[in-house]
PDB file of N, CA and C in Angstrom:
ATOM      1  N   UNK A   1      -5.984   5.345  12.346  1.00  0.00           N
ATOM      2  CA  UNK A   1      -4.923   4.361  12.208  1.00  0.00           C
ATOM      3  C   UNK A   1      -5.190   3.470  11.000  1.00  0.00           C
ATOM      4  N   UNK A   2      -4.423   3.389  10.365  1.00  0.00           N
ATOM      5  CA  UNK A   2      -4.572   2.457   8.773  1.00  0.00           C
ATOM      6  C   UNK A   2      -4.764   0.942   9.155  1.00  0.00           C
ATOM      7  N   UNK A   3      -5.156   0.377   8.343  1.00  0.00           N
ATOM      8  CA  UNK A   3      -5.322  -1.048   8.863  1.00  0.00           C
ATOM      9  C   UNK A   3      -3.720  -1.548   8.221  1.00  0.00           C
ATOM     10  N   UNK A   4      -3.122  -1.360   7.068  1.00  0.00           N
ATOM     11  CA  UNK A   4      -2.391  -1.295   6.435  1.00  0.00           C
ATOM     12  C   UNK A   4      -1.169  -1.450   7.036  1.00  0.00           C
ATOM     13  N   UNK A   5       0.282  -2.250   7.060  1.00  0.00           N
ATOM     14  CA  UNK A   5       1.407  -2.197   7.735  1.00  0.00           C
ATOM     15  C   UNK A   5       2.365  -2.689   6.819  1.00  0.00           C
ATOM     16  N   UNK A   6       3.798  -2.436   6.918  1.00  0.00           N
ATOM     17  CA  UNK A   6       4.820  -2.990   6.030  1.00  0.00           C
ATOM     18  C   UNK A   6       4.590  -4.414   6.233  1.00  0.00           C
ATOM     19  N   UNK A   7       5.025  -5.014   5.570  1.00  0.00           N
ATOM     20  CA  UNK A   7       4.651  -7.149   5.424  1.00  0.00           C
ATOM     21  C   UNK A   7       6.408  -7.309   6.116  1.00  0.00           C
ATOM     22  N   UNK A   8       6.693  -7.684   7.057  1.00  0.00           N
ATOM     23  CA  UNK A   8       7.973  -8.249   7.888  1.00  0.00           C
ATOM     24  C   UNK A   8       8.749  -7.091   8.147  1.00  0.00           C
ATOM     25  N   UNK A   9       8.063  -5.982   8.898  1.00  0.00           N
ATOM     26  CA  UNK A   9       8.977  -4.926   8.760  1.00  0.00           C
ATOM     27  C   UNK A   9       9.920  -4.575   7.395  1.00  0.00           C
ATOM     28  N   UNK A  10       9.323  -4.463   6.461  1.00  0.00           N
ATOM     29  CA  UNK A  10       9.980  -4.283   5.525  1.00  0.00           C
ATOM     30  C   UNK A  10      11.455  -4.959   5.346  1.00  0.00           C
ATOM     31  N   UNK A  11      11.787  -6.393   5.680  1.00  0.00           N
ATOM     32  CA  UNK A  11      13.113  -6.784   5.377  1.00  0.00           C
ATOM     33  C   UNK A  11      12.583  -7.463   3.606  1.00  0.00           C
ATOM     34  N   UNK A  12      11.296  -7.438   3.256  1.00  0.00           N
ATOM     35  CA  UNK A  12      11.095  -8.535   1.700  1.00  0.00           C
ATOM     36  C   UNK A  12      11.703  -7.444   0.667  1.00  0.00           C
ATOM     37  N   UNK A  13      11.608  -5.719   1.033  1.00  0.00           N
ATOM     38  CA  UNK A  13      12.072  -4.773   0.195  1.00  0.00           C
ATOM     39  C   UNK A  13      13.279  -4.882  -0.418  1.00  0.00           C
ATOM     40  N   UNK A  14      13.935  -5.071  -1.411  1.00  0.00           N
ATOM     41  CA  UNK A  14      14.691  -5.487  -2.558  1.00  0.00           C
ATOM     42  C   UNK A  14      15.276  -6.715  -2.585  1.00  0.00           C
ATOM     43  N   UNK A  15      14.810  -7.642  -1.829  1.00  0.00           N
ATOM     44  CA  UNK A  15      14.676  -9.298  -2.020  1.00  0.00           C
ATOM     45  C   UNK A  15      14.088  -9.821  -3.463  1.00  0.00           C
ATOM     46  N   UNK A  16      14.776 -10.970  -4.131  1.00  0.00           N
ATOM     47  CA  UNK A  16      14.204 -11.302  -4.933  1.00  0.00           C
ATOM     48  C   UNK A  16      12.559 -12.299  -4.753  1.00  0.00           C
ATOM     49  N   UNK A  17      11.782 -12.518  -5.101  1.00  0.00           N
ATOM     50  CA  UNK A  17      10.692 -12.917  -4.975  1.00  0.00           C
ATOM     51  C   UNK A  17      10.983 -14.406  -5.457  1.00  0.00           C
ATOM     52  N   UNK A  18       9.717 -15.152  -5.178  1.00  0.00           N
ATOM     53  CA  UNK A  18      10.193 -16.882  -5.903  1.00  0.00           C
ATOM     54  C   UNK A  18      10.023 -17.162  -6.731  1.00  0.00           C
ATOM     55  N   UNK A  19       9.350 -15.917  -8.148  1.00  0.00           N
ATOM     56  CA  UNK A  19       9.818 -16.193  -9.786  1.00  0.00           C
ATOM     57  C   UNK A  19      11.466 -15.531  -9.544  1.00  0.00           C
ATOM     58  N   UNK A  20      11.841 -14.899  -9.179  1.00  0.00           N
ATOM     59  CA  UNK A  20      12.913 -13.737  -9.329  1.00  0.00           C
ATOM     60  C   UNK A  20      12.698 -12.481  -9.559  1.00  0.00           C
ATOM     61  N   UNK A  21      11.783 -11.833  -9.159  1.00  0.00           N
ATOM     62  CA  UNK A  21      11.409 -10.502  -9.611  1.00  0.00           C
ATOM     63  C   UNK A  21      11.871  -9.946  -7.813  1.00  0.00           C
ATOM     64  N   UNK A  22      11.800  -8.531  -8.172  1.00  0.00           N
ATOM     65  CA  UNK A  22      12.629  -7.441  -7.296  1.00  0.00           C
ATOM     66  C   UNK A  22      11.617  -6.722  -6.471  1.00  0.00           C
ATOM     67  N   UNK A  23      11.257  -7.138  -5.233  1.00  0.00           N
ATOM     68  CA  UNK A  23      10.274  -6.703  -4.465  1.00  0.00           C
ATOM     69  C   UNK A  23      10.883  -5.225  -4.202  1.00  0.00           C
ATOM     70  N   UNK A  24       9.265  -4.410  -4.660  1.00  0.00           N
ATOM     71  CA  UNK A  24       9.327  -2.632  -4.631  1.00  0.00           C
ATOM     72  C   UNK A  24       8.478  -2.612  -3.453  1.00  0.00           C
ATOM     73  N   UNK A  25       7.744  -2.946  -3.380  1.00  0.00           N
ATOM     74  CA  UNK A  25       6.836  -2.750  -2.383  1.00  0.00           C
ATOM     75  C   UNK A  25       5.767  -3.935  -1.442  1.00  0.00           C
ATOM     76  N   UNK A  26       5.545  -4.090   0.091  1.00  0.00           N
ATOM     77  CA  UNK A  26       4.708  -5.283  -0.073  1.00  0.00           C
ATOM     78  C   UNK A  26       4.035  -5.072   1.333  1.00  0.00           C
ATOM     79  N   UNK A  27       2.828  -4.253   1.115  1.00  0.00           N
ATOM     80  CA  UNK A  27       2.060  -4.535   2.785  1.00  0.00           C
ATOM     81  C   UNK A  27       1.058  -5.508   3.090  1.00  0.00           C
ATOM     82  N   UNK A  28       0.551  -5.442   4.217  1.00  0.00           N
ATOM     83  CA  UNK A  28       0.313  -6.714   4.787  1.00  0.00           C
ATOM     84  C   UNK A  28      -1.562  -5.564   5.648  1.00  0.00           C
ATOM     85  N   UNK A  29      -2.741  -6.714   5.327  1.00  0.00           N
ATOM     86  CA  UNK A  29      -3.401  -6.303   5.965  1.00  0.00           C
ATOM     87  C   UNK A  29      -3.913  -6.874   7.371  1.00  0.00           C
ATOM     88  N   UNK A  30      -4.245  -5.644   8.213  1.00  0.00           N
ATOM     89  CA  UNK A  30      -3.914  -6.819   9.526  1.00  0.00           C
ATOM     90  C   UNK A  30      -5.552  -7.751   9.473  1.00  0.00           C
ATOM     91  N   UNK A  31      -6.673  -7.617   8.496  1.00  0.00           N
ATOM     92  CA  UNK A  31      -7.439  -9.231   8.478  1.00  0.00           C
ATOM     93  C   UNK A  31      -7.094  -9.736   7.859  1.00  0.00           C
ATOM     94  N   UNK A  32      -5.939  -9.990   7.148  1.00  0.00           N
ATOM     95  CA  UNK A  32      -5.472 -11.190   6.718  1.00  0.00           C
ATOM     96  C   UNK A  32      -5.199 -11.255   4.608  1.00  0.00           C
ATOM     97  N   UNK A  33      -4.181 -10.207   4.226  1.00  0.00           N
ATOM     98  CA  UNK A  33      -4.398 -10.316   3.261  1.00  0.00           C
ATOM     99  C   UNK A  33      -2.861  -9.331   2.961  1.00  0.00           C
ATOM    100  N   UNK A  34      -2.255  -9.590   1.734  1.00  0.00           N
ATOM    101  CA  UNK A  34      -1.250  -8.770   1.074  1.00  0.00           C
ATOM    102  C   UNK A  34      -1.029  -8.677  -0.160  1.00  0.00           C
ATOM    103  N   UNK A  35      -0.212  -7.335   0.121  1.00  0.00           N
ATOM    104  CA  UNK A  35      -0.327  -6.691  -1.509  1.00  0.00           C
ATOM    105  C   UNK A  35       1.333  -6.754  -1.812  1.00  0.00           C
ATOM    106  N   UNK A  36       1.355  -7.245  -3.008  1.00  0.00           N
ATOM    107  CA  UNK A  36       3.260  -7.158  -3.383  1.00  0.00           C
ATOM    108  C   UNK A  36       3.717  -6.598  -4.773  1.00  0.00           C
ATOM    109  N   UNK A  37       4.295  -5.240  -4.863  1.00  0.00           N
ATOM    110  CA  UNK A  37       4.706  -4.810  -6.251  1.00  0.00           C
ATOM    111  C   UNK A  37       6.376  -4.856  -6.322  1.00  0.00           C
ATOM    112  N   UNK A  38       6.306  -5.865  -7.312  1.00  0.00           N
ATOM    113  CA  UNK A  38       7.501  -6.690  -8.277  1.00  0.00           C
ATOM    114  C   UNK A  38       8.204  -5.928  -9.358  1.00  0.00           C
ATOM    115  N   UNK A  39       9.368  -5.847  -9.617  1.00  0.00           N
ATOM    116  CA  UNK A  39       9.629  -5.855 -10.795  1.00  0.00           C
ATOM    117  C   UNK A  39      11.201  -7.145 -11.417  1.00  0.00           C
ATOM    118  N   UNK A  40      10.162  -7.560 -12.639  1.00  0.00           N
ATOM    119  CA  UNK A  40      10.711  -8.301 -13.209  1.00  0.00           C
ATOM    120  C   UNK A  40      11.931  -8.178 -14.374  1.00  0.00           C
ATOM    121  N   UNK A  41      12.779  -8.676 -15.029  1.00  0.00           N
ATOM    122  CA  UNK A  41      13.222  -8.017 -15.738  1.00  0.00           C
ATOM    123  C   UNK A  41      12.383  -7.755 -17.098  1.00  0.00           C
ATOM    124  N   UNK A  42      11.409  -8.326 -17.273  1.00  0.00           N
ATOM    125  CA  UNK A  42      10.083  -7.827 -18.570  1.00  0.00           C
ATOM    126  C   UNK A  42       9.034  -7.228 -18.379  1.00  0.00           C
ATOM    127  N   UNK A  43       8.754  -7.535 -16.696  1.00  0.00           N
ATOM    128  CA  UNK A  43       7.798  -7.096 -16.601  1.00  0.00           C
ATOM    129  C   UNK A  43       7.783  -6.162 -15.567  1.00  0.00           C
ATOM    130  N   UNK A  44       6.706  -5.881 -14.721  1.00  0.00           N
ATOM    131  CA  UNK A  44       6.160  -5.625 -13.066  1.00  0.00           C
ATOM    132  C   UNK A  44       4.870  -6.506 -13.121  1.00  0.00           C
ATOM    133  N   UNK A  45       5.080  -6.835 -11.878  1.00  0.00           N
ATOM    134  CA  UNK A  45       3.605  -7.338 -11.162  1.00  0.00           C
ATOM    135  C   UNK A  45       3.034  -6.694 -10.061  1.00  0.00           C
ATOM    136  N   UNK A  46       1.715  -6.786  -9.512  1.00  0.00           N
ATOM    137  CA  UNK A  46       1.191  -6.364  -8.504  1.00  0.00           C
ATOM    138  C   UNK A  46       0.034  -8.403  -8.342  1.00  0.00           C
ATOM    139  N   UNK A  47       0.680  -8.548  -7.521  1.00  0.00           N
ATOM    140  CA  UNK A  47       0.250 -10.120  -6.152  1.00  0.00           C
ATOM    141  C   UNK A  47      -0.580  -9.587  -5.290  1.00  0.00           C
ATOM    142  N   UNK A  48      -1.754 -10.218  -4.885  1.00  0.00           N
ATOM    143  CA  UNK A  48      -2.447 -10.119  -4.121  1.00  0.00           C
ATOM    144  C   UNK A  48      -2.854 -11.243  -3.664  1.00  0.00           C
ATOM    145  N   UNK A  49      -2.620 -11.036  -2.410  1.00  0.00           N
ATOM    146  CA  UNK A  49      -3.237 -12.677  -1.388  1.00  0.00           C
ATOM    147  C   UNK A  49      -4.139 -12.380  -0.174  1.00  0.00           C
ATOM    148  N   UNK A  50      -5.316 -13.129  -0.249  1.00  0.00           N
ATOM    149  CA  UNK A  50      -6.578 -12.683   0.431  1.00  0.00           C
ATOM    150  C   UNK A  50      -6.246 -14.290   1.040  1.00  0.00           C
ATOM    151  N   UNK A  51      -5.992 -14.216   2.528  1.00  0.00           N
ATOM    152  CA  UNK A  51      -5.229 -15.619   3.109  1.00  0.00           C
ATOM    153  C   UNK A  51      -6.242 -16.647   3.221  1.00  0.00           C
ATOM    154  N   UNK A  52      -6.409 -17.559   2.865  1.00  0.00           N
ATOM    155  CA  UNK A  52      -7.319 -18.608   2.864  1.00  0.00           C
ATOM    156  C   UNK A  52      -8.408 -18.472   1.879  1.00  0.00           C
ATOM    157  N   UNK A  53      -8.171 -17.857   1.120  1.00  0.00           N
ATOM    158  CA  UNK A  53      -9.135 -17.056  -0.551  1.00  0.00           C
ATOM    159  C   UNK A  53      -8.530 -17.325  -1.594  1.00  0.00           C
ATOM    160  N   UNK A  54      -7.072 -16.538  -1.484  1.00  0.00           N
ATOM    161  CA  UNK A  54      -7.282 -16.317  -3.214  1.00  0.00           C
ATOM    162  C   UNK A  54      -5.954 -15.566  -3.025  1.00  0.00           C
ATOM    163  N   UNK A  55      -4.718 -16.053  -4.191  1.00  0.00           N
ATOM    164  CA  UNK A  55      -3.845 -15.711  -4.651  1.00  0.00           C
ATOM    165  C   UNK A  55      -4.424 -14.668  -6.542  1.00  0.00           C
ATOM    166  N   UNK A  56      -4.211 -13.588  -6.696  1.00  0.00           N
ATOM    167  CA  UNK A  56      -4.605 -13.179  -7.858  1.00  0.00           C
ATOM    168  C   UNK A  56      -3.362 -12.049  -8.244  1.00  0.00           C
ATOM    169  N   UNK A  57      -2.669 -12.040  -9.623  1.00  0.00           N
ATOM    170  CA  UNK A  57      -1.625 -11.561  -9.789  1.00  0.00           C
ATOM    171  C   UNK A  57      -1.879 -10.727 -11.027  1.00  0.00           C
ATOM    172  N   UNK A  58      -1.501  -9.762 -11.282  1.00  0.00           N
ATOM    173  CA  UNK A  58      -1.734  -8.592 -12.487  1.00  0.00           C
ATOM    174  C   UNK A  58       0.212  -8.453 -12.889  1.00  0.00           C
ATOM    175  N   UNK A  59      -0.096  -8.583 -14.236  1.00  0.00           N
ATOM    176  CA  UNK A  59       1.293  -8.015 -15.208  1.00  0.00           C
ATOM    177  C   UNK A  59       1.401  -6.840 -15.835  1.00  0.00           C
ATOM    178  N   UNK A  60       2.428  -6.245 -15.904  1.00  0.00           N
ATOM    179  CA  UNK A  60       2.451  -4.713 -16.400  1.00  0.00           C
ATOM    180  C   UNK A  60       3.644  -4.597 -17.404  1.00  0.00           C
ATOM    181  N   UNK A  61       3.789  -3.649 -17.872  1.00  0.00           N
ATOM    182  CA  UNK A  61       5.125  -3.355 -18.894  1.00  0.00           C
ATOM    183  C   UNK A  61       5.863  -2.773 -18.102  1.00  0.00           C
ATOM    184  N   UNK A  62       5.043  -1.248 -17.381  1.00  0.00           N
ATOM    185  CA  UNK A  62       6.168  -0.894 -16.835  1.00  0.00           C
ATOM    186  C   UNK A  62       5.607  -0.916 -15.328  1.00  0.00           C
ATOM    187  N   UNK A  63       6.782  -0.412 -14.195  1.00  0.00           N
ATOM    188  CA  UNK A  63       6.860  -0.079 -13.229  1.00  0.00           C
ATOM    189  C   UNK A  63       5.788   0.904 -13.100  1.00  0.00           C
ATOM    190  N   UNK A  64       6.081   1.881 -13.182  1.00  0.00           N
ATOM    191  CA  UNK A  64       4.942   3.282 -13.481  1.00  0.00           C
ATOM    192  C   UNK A  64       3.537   2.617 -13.687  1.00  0.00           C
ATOM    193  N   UNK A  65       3.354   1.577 -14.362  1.00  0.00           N
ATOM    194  CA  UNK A  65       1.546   1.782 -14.563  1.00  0.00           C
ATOM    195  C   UNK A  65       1.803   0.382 -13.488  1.00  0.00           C
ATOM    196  N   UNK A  66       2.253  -0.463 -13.065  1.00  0.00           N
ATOM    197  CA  UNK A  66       1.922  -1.605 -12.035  1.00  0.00           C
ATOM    198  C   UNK A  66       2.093  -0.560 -10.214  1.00  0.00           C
ATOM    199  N   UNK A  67       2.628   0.798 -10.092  1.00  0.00           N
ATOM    200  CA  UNK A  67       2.487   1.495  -8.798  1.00  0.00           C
ATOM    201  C   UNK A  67       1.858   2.215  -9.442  1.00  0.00           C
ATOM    202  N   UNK A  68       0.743   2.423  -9.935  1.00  0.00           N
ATOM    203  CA  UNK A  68      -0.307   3.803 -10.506  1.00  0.00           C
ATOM    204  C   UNK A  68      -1.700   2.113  -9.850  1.00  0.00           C
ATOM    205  N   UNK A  69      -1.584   0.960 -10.118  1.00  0.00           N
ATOM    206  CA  UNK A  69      -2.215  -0.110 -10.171  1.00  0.00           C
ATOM    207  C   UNK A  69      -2.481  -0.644  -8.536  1.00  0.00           C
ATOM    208  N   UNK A  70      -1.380  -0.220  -8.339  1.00  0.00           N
ATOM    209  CA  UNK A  70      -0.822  -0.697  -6.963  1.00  0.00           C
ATOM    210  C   UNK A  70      -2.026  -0.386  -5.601  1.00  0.00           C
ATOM    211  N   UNK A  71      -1.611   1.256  -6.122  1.00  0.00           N
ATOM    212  CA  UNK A  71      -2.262   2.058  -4.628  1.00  0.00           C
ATOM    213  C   UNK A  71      -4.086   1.995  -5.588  1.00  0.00           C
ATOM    214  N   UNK A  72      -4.589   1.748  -6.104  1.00  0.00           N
ATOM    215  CA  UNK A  72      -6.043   0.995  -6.598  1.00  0.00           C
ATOM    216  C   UNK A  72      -6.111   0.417  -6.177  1.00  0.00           C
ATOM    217  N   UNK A  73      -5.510  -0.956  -6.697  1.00  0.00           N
ATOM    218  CA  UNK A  73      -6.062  -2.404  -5.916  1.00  0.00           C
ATOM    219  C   UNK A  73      -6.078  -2.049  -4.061  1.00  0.00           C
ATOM    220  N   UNK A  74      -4.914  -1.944  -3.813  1.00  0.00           N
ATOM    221  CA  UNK A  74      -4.593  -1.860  -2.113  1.00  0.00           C
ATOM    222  C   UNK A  74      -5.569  -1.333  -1.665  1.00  0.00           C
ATOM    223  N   UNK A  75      -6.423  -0.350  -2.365  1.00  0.00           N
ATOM    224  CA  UNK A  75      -7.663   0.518  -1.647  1.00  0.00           C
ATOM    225  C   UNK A  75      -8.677  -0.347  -1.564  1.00  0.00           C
ATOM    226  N   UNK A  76      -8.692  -1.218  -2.777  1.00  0.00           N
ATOM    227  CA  UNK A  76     -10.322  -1.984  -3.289  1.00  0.00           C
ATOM    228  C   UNK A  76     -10.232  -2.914  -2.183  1.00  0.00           C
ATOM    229  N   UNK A  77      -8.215  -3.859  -1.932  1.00  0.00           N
ATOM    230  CA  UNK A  77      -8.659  -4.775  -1.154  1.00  0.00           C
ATOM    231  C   UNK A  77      -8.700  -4.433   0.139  1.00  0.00           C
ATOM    232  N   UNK A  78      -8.271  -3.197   0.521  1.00  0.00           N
ATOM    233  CA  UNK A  78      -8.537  -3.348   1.968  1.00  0.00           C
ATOM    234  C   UNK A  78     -10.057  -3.291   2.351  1.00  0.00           C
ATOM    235  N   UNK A  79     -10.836  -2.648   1.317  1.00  0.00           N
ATOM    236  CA  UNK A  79     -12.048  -2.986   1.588  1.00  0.00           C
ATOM    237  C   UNK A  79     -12.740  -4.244   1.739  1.00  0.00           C
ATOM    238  N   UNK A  80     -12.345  -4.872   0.817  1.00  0.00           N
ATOM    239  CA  UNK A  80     -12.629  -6.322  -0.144  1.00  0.00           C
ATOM    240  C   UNK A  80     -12.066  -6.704   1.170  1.00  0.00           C
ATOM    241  N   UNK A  81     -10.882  -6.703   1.645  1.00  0.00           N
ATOM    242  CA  UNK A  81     -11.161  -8.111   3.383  1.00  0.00           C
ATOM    243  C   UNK A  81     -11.599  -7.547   4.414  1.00  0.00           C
ATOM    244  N   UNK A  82     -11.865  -6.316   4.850  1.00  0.00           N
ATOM    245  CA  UNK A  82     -12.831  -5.813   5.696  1.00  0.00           C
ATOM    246  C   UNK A  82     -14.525  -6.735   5.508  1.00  0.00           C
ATOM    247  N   UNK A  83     -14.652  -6.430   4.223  1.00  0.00           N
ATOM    248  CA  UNK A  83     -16.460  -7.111   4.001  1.00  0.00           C
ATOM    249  C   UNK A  83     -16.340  -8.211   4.454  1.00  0.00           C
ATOM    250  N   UNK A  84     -15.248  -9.203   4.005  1.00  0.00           N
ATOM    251  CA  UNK A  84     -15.140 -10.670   3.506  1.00  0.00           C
ATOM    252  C   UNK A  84     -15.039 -11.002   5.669  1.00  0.00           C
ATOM    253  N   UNK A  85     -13.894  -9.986   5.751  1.00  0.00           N
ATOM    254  CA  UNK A  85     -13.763 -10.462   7.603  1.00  0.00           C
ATOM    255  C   UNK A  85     -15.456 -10.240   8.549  1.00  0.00           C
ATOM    256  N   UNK A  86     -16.220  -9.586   7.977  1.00  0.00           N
ATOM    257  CA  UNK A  86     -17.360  -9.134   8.550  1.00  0.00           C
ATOM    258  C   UNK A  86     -18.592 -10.300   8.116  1.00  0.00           C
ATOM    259  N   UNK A  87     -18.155 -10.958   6.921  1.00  0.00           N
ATOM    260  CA  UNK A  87     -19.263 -11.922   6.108  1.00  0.00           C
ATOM    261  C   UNK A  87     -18.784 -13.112   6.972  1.00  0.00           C
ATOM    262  N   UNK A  88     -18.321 -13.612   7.547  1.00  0.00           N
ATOM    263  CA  UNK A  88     -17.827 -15.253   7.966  1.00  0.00           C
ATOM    264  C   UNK A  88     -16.942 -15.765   7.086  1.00  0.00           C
ATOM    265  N   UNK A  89     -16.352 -16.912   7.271  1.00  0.00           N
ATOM    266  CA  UNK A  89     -14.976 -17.400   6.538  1.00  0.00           C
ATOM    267  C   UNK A  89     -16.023 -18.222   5.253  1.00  0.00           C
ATOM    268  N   UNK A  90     -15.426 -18.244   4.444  1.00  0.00           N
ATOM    269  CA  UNK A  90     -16.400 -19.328   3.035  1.00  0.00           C
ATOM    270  C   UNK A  90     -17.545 -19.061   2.553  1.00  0.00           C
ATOM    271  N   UNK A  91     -17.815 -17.866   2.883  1.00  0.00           N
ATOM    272  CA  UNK A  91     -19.283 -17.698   2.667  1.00  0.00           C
ATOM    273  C   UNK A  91     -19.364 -16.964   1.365  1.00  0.00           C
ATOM    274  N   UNK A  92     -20.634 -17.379   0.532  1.00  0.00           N
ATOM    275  CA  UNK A  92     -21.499 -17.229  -0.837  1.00  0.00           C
ATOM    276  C   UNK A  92     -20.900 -15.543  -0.945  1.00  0.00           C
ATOM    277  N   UNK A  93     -21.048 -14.295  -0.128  1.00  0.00           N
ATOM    278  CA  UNK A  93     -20.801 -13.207  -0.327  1.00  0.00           C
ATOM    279  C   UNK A  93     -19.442 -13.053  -0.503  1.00  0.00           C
ATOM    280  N   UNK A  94     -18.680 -13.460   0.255  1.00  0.00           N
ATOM    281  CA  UNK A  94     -17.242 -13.547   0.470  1.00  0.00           C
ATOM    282  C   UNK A  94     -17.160 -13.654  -1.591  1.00  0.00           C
ATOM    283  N   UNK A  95     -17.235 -15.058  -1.701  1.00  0.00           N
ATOM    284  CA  UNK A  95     -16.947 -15.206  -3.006  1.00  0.00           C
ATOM    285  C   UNK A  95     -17.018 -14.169  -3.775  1.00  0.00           C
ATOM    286  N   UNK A  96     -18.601 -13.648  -4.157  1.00  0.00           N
ATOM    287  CA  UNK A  96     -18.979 -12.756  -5.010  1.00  0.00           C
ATOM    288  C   UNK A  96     -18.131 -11.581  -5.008  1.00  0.00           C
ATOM    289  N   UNK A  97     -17.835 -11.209  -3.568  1.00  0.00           N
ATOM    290  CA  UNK A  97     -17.049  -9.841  -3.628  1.00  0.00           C
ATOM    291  C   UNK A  97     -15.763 -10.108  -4.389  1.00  0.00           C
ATOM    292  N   UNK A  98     -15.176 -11.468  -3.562  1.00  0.00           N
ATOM    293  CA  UNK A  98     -13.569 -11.303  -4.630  1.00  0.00           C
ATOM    294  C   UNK A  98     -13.725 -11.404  -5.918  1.00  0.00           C
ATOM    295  N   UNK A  99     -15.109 -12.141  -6.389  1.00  0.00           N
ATOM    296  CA  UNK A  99     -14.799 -11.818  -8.258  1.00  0.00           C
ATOM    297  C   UNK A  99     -15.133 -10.773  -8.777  1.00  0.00           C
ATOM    298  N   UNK A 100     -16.112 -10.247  -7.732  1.00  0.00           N
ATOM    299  CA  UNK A 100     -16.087  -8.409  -8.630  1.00  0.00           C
ATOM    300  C   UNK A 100     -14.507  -7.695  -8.150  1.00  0.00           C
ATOM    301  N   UNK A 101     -13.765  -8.307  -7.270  1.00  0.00           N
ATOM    302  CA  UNK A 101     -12.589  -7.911  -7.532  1.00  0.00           C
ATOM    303  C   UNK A 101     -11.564  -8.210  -8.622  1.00  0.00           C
ATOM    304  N   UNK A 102     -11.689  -9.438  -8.785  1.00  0.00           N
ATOM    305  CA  UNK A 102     -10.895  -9.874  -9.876  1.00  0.00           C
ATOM    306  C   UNK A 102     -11.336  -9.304 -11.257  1.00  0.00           C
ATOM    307  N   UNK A 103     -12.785  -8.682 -11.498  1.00  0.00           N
ATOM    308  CA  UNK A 103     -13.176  -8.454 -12.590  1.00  0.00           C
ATOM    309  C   UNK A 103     -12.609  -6.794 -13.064  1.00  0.00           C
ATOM    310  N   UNK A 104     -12.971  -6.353 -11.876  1.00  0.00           N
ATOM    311  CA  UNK A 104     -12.098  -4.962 -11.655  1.00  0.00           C
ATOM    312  C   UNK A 104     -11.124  -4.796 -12.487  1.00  0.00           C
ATOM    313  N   UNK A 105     -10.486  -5.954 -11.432  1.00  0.00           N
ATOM    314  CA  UNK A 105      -8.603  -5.648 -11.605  1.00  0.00           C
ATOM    315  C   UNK A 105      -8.208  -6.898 -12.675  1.00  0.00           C
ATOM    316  N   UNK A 106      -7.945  -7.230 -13.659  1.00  0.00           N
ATOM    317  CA  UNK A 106      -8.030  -8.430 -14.206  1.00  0.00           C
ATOM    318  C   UNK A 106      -6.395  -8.605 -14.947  1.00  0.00           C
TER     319      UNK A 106
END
């Protein structure tokens, strides 16, 4: 069973987002974290929110390389809040892991 689930039953799917960009995609992890791929009219984004951590957002040109980006990150973080849910809330490791995430994915 995936830990992985649509984020509101999928009603955020072609909603505009709160810059205005065009939600493509957006799951939700059940320890506490989501992934959201955007497209803007310049850009795409891929949002990531690790809940009580860390908002971290990646820009793309196109669509194509921000969902080639997408299903990466989603893998790294479902790991990345598995550790972080297993380390305690605030803790020294917690940190370290999300910046070798952010360094990753930048």
């Amino acid at each position: 069973m995936s830990s992985w689930f649509i984020y509101n039953e999928g009603r955020s799917i072609g909603q505009a987002s709160s810059e205005g960009a065009v939600i493509l995609l957006d799951d939700e992890h059940k320890s506490g974290a989501r992934i959201t791929l955007k497209r803007g009219d310049k850009y795409a984004s891929v949002s990531c929110n690790i809940y009580g951590w860390i908002d971290h957002t990646r820009l793309f040109a196109s669509v194509p390389d921000a969902e080639r980006e997408y299903k990466s990150m989603k893998t790294a973080l479902g790991k990345l809040i598995d550790r972080i849910a297993s380390s305690g809330e605030n803790s020294i490791k917690g940190w370290e892991e999300i910046s070798e995430f952010v360094r990753r994915f930048p």
